[in-house]
PDB file of N, CA and C in Angstrom:
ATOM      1  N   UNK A   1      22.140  -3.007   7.939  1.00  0.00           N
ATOM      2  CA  UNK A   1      22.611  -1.724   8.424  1.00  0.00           C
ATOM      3  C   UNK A   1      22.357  -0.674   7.357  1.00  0.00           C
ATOM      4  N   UNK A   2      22.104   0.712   7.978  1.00  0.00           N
ATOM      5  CA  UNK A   2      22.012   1.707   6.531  1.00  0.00           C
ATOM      6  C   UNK A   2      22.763   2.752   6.821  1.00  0.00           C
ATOM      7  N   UNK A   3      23.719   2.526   6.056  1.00  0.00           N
ATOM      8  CA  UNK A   3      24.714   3.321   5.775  1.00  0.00           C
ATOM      9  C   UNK A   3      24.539   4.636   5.055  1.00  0.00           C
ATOM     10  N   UNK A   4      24.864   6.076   6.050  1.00  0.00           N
ATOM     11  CA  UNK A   4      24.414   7.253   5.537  1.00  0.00           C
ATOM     12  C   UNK A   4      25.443   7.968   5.065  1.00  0.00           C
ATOM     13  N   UNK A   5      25.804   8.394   3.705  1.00  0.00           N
ATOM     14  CA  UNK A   5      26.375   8.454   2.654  1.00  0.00           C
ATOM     15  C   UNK A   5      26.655  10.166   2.849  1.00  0.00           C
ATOM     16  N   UNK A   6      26.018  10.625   3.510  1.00  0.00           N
ATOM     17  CA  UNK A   6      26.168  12.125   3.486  1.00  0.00           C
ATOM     18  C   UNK A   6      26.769  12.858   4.814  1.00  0.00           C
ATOM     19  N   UNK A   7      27.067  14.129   5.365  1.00  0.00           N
ATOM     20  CA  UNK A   7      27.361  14.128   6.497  1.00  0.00           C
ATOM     21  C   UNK A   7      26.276  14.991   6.771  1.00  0.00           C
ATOM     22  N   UNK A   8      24.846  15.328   6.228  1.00  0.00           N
ATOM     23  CA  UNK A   8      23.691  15.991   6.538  1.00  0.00           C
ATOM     24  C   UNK A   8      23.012  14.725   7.235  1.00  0.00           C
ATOM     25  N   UNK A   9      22.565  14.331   8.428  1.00  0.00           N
ATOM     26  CA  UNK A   9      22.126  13.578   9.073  1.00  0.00           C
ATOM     27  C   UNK A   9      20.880  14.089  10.067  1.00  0.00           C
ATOM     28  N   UNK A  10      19.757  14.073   9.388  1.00  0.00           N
ATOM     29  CA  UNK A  10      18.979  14.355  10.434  1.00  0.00           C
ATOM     30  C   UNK A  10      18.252  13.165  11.387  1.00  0.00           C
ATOM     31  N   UNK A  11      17.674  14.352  13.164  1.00  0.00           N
ATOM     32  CA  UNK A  11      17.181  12.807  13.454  1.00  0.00           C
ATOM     33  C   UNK A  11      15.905  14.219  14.008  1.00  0.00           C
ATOM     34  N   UNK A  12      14.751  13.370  14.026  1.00  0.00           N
ATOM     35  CA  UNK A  12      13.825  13.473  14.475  1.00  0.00           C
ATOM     36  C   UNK A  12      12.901  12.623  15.202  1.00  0.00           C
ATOM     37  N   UNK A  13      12.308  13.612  16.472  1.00  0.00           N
ATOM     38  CA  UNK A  13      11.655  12.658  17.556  1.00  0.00           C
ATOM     39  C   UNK A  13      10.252  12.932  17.718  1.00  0.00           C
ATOM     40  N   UNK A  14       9.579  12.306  18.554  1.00  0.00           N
ATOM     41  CA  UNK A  14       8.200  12.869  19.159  1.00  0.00           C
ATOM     42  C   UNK A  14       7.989  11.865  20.161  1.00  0.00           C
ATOM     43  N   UNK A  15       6.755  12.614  21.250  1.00  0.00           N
ATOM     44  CA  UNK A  15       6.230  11.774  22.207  1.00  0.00           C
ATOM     45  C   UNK A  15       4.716  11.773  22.120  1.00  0.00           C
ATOM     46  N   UNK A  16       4.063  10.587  21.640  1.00  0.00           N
ATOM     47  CA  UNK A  16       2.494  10.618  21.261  1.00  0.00           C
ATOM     48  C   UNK A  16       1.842  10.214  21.602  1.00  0.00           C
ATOM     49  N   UNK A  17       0.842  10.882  22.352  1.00  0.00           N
ATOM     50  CA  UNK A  17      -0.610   9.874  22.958  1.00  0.00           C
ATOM     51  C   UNK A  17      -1.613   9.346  21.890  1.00  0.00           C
ATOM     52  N   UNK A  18      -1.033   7.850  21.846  1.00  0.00           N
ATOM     53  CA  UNK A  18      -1.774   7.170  20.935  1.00  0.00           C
ATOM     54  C   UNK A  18      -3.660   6.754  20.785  1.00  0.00           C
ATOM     55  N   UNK A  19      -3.966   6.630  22.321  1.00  0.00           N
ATOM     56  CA  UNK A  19      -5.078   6.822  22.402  1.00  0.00           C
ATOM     57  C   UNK A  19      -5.408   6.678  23.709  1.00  0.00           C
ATOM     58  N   UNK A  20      -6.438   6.983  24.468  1.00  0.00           N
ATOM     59  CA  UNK A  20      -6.792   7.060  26.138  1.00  0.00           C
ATOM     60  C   UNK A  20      -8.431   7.015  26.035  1.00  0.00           C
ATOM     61  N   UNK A  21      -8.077   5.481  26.043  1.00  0.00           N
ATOM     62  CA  UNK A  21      -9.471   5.082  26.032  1.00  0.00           C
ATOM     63  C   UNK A  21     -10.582   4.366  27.097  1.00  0.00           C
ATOM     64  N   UNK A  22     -10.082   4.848  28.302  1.00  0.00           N
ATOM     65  CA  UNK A  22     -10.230   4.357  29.770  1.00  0.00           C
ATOM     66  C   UNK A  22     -11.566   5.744  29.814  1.00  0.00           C
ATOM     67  N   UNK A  23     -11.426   6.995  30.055  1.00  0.00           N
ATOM     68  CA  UNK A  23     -12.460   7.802  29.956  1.00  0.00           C
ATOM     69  C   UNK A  23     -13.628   7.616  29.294  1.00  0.00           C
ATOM     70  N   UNK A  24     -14.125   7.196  27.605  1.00  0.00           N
ATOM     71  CA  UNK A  24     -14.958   7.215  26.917  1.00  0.00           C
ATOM     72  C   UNK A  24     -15.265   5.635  26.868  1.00  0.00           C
ATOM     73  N   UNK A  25     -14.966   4.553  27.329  1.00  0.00           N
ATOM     74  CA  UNK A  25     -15.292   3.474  27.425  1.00  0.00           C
ATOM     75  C   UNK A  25     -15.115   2.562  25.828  1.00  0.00           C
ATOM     76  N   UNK A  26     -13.494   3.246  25.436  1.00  0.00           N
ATOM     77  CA  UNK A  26     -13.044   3.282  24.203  1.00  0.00           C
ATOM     78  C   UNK A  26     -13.058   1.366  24.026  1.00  0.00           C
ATOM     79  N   UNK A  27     -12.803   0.819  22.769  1.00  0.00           N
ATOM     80  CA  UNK A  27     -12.566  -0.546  22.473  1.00  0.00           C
ATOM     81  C   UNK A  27     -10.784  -1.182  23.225  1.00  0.00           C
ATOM     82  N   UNK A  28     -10.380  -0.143  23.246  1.00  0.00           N
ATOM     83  CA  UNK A  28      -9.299  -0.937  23.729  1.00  0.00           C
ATOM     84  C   UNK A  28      -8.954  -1.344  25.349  1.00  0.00           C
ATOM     85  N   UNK A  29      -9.916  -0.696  26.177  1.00  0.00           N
ATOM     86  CA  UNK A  29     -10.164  -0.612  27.632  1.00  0.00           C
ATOM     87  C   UNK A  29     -11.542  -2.037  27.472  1.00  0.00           C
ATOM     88  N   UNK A  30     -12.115  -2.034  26.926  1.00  0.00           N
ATOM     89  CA  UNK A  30     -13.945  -2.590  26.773  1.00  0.00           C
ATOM     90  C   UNK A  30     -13.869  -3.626  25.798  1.00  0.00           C
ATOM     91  N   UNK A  31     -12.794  -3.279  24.642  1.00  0.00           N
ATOM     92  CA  UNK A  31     -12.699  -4.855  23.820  1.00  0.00           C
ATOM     93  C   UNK A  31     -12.302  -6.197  24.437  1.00  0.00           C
ATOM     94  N   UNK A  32     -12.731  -7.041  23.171  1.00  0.00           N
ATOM     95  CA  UNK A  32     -11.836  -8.233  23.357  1.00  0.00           C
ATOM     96  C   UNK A  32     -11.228  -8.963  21.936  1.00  0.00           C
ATOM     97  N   UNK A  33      -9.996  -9.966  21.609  1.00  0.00           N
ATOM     98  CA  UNK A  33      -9.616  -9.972  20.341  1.00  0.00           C
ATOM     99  C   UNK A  33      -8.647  -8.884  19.939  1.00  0.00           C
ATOM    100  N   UNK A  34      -8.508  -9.373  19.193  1.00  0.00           N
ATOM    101  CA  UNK A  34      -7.680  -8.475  17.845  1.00  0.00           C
ATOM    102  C   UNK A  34      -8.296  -6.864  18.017  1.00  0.00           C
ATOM    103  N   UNK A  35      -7.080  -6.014  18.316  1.00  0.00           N
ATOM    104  CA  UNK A  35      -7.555  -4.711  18.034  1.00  0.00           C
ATOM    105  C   UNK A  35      -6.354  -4.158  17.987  1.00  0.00           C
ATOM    106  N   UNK A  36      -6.160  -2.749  17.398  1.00  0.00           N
ATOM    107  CA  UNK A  36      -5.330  -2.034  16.850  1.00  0.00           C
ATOM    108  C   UNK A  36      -5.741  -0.618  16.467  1.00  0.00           C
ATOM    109  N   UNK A  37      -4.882   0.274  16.912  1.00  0.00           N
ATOM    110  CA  UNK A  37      -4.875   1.635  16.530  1.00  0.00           C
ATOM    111  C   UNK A  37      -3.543   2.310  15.582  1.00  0.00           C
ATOM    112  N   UNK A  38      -4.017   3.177  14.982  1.00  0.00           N
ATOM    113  CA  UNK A  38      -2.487   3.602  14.337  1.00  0.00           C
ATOM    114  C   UNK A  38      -2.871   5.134  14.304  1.00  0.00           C
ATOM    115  N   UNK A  39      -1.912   5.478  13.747  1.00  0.00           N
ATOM    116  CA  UNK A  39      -1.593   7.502  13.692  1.00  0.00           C
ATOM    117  C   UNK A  39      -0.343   7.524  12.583  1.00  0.00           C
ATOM    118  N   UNK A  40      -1.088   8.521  11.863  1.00  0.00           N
ATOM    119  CA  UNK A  40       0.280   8.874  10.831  1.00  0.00           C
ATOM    120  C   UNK A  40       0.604   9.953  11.345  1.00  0.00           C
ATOM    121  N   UNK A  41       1.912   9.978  11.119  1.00  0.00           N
ATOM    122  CA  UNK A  41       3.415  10.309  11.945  1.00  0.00           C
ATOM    123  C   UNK A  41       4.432  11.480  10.770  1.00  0.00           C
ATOM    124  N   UNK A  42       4.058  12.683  10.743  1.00  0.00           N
ATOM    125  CA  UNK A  42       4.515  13.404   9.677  1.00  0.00           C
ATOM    126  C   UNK A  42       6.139  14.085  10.325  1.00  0.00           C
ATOM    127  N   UNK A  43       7.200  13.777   9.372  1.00  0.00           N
ATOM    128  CA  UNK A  43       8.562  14.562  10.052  1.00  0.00           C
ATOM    129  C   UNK A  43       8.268  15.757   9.712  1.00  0.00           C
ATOM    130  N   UNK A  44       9.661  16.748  10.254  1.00  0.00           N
ATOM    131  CA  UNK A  44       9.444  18.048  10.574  1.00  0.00           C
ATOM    132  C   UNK A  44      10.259  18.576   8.736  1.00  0.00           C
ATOM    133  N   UNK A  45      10.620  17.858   8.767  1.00  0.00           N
ATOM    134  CA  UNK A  45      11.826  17.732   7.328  1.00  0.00           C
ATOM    135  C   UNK A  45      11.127  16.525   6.820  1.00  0.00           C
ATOM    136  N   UNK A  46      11.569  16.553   5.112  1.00  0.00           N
ATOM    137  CA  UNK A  46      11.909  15.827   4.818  1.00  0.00           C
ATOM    138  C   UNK A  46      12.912  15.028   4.012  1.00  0.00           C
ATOM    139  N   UNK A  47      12.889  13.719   4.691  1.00  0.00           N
ATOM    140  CA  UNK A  47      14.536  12.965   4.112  1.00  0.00           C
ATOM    141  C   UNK A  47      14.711  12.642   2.842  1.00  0.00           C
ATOM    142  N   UNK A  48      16.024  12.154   2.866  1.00  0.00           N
ATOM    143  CA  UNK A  48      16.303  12.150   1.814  1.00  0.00           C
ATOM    144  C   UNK A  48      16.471  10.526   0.842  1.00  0.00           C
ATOM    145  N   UNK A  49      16.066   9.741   1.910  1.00  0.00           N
ATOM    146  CA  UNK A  49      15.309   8.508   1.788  1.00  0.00           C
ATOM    147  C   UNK A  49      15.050   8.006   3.065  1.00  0.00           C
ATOM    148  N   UNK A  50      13.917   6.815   2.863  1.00  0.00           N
ATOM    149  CA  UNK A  50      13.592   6.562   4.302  1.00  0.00           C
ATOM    150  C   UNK A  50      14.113   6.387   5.499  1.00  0.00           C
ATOM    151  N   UNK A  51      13.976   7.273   6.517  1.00  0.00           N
ATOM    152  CA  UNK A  51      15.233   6.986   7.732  1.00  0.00           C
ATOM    153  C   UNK A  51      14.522   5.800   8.294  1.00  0.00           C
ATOM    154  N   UNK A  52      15.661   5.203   9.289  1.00  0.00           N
ATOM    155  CA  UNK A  52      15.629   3.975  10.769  1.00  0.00           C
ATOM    156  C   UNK A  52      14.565   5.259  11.526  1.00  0.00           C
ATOM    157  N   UNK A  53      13.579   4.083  11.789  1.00  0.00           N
ATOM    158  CA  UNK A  53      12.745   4.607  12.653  1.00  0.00           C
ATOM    159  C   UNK A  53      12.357   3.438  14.389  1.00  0.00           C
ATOM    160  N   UNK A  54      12.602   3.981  14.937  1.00  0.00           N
ATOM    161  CA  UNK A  54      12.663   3.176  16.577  1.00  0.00           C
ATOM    162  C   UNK A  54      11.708   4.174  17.331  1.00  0.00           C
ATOM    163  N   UNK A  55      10.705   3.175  17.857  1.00  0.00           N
ATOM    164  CA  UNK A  55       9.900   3.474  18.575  1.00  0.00           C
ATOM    165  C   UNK A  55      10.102   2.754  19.955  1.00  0.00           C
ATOM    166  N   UNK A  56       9.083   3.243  20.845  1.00  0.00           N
ATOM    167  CA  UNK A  56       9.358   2.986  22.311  1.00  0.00           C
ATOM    168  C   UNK A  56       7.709   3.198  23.386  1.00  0.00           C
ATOM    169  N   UNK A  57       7.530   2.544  24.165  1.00  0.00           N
ATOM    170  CA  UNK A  57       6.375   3.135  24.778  1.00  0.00           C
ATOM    171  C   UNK A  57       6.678   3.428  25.942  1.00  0.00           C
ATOM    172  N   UNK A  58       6.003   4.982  26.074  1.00  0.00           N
ATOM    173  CA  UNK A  58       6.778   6.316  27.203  1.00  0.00           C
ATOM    174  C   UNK A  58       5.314   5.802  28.407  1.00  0.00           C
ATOM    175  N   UNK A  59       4.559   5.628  27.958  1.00  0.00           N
ATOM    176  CA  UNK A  59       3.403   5.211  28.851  1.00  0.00           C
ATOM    177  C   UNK A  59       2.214   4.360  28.747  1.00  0.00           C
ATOM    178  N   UNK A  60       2.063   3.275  29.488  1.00  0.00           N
ATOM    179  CA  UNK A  60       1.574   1.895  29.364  1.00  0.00           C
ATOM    180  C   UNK A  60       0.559   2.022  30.597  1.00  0.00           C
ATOM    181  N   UNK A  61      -0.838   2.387  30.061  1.00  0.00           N
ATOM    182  CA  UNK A  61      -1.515   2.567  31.229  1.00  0.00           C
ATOM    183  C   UNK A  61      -2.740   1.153  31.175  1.00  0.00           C
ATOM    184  N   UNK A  62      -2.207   0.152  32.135  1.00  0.00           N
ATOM    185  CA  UNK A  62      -3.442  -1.087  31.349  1.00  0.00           C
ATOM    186  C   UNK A  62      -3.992  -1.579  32.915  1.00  0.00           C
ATOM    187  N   UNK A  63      -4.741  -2.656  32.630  1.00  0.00           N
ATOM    188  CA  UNK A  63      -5.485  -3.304  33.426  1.00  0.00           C
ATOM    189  C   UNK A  63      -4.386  -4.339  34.434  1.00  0.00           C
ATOM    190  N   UNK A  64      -4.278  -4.478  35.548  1.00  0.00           N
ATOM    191  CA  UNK A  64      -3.742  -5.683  36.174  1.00  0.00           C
ATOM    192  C   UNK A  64      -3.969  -6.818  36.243  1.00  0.00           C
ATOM    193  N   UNK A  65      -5.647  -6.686  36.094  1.00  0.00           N
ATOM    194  CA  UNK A  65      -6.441  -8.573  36.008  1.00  0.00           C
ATOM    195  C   UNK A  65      -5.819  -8.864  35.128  1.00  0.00           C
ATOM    196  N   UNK A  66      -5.910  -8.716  33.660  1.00  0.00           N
ATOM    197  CA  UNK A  66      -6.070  -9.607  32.484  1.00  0.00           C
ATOM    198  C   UNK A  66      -4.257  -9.227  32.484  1.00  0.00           C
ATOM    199  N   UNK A  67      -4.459 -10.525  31.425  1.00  0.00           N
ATOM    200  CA  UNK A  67      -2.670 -10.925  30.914  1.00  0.00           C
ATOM    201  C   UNK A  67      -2.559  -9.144  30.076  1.00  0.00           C
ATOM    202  N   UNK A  68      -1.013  -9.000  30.130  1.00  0.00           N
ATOM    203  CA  UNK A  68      -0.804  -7.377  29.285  1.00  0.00           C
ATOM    204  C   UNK A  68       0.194  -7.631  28.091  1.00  0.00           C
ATOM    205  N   UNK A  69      -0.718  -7.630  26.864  1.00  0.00           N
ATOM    206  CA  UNK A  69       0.052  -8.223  25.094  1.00  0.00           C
ATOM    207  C   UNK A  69      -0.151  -6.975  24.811  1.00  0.00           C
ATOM    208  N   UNK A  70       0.895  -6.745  23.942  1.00  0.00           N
ATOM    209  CA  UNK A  70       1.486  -5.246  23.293  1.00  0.00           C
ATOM    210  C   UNK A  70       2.264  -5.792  22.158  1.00  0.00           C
ATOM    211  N   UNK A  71       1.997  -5.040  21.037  1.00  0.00           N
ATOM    212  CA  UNK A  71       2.541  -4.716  19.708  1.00  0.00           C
ATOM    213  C   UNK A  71       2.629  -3.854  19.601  1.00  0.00           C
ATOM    214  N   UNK A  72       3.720  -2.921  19.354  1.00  0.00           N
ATOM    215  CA  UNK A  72       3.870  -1.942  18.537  1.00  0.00           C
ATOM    216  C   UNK A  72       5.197  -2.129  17.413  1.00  0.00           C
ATOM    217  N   UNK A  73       4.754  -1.171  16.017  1.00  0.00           N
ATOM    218  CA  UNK A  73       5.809  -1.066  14.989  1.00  0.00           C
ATOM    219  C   UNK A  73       5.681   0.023  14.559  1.00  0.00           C
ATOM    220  N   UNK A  74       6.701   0.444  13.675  1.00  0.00           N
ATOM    221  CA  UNK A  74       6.253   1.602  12.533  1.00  0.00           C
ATOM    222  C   UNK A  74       5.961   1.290  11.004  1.00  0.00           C
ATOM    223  N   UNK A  75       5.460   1.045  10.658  1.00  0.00           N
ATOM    224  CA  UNK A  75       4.493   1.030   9.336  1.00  0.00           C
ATOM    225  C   UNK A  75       4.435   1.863   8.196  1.00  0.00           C
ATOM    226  N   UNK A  76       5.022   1.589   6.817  1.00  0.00           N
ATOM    227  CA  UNK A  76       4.703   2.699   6.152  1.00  0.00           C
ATOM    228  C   UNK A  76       5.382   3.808   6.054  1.00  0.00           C
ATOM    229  N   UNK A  77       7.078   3.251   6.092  1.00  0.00           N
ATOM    230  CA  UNK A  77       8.119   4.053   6.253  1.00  0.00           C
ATOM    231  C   UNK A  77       8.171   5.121   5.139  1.00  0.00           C
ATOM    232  N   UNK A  78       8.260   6.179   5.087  1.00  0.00           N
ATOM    233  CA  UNK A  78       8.643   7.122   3.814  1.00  0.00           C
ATOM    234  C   UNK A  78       9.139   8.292   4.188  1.00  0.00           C
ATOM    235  N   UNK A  79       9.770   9.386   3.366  1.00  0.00           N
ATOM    236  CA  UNK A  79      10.726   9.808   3.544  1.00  0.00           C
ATOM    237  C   UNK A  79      10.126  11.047   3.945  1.00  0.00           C
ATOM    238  N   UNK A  80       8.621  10.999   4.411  1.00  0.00           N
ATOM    239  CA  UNK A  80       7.970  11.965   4.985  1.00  0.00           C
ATOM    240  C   UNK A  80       7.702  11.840   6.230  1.00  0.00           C
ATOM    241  N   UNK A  81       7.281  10.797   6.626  1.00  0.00           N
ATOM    242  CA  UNK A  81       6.567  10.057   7.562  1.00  0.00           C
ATOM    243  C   UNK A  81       6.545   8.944   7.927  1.00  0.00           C
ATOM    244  N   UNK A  82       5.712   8.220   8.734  1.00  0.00           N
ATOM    245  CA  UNK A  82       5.205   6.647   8.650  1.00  0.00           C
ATOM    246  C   UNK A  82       3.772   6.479   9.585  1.00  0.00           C
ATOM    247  N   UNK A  83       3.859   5.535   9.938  1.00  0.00           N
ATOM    248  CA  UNK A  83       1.863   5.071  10.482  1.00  0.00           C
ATOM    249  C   UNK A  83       2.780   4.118  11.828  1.00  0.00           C
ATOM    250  N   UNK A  84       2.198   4.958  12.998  1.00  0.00           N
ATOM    251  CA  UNK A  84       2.478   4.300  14.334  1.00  0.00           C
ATOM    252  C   UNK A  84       1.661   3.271  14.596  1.00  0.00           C
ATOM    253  N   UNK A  85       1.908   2.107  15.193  1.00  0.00           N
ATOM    254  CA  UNK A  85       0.794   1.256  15.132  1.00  0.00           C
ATOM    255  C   UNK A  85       0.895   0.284  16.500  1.00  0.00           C
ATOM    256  N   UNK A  86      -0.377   0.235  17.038  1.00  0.00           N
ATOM    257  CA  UNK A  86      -0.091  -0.657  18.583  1.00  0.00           C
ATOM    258  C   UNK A  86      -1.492  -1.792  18.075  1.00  0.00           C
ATOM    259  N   UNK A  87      -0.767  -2.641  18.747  1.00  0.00           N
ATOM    260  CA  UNK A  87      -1.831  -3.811  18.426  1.00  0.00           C
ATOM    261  C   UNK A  87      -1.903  -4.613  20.022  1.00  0.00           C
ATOM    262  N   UNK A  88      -3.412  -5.148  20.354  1.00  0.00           N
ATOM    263  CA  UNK A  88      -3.292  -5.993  21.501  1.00  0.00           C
ATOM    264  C   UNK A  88      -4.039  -6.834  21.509  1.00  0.00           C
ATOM    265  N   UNK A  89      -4.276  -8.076  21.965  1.00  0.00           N
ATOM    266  CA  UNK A  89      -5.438  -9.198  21.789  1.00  0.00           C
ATOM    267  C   UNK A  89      -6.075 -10.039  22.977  1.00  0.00           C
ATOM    268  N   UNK A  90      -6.563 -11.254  22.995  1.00  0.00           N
ATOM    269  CA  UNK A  90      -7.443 -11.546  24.106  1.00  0.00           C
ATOM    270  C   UNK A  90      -7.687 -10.870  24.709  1.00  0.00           C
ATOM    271  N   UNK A  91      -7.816 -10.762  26.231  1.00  0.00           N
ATOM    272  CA  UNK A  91      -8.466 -10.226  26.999  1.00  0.00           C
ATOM    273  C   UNK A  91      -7.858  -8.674  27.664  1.00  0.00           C
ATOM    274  N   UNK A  92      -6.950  -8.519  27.405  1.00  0.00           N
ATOM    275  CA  UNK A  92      -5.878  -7.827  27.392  1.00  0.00           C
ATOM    276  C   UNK A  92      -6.804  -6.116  27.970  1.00  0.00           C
ATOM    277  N   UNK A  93      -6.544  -4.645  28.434  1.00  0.00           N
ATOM    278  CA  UNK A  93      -7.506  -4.449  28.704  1.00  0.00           C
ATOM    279  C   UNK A  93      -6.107  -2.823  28.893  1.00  0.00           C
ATOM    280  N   UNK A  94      -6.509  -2.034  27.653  1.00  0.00           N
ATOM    281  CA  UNK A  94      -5.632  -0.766  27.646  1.00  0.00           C
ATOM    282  C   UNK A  94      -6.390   0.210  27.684  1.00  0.00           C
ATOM    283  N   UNK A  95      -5.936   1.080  29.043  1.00  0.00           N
ATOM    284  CA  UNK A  95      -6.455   2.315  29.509  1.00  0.00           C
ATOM    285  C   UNK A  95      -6.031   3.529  28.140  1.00  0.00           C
ATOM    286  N   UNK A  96      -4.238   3.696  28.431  1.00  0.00           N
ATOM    287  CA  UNK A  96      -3.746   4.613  27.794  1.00  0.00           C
ATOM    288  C   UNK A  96      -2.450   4.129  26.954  1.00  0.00           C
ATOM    289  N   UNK A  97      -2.161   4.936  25.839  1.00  0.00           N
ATOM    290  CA  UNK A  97      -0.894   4.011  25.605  1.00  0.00           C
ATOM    291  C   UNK A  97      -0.049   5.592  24.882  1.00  0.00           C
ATOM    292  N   UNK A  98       0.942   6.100  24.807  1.00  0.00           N
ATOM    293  CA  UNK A  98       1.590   7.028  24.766  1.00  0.00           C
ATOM    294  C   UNK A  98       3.106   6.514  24.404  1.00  0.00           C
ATOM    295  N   UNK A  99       3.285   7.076  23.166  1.00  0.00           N
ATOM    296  CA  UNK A  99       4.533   5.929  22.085  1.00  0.00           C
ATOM    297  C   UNK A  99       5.361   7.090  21.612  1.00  0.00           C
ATOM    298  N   UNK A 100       6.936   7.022  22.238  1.00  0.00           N
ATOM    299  CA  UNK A 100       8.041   7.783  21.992  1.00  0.00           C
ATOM    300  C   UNK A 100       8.655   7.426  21.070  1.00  0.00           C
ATOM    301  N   UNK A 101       9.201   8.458  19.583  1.00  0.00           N
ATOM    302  CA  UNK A 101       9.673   7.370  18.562  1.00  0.00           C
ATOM    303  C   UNK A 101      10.736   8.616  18.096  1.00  0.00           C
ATOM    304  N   UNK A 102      11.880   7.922  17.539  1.00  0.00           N
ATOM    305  CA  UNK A 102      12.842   8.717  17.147  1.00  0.00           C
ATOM    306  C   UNK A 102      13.077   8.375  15.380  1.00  0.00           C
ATOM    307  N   UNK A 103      13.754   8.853  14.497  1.00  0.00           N
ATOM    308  CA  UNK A 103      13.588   8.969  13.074  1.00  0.00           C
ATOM    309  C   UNK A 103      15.149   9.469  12.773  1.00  0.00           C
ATOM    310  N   UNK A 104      16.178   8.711  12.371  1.00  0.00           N
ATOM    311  CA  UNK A 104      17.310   9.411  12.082  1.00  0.00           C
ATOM    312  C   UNK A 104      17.798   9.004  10.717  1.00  0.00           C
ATOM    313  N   UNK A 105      18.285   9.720   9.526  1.00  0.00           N
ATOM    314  CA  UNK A 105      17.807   9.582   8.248  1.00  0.00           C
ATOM    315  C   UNK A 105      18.983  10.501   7.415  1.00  0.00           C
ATOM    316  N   UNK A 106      19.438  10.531   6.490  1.00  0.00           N
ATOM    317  CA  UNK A 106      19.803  11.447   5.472  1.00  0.00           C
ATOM    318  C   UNK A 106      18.888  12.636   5.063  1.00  0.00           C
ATOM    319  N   UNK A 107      19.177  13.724   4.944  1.00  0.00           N
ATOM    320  CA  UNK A 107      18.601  14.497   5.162  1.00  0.00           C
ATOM    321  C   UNK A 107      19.045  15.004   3.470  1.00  0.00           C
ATOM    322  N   UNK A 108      18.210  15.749   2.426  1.00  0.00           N
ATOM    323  CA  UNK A 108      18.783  16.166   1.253  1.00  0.00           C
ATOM    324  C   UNK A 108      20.082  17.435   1.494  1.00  0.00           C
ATOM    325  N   UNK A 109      21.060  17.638   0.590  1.00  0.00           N
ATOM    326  CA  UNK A 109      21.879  18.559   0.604  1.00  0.00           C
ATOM    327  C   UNK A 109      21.651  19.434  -0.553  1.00  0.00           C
ATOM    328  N   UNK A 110      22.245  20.897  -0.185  1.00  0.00           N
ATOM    329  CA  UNK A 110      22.095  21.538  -1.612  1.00  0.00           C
ATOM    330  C   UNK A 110      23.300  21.099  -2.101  1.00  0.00           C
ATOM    331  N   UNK A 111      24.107  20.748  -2.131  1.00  0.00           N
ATOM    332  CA  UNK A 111      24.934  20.162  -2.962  1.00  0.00           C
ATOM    333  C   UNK A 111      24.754  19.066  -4.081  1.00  0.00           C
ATOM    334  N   UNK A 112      23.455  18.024  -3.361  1.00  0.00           N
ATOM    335  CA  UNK A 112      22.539  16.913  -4.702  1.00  0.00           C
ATOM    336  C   UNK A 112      22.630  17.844  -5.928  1.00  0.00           C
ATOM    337  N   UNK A 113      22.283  16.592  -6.952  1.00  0.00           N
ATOM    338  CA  UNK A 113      22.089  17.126  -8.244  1.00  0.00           C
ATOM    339  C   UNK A 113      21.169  16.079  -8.460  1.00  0.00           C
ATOM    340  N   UNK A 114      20.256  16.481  -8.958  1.00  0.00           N
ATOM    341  CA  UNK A 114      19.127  15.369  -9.205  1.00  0.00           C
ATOM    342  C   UNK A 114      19.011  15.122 -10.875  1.00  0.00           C
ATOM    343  N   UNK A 115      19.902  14.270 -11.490  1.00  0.00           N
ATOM    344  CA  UNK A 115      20.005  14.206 -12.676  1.00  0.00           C
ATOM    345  C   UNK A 115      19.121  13.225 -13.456  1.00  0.00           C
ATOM    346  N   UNK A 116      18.404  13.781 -14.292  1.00  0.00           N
ATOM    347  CA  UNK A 116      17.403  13.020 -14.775  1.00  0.00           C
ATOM    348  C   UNK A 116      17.450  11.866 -16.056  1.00  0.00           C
TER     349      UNK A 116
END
């Protein structure tokens, strides 16, 4: 659990089209195997150490034939940002994929003293 020590609490969200690769005859519609896309993910603020970050997928646009495997995480947590990341394998066959993620974190106060 992470316990936020301050009563400055920020949360920050977004909704992201990760990639739509059904039009251009992208690898993740046309692959096969191991494949993966990512996007770095910049907050609007930044925290005051790394916030809980929870992601979600807002839109799952795939194939019906083939079996449907999905990974997603967030990657590369920092108190700026992190790296969205969807992963899918065998035959698996993704049109679009569009990933809702929320960020809630300590936020710095002017009250800190950053003593060296």
């Amino acid at each position: 659990m992470k316990k936020l020590r301050n009563h400055t609490i920020g949360v920050d969200s977004g909704d992201v089209v990760l990639f739509s690769d059904y039009e251009d005859g992208g690898e993740m519609w046309t692959g096969r195997g191991q494949r993966e896309r990512r996007r770095h993910i910049s907050f609007g603020e930044q925290y005051k150490s790394e916030p809980s970050v929870q992601m979600s997928l807002s839109l799952w646009d795939v194939d019906a034939v083939t079996v449907m495997r999905a990974d997603i995480s967030a990657e590369a947590i920092t108190n700026t940002g992190f790296d969205m990341v969807f992963r899918t394998w065998g035959d698996t066959r993704v049109a679009r994929v569009r990933i809702a993620w929320t960020a809630i974190g300590e936020l710095p106060d002017e009250d800190d003293w950053d003593v060296i």
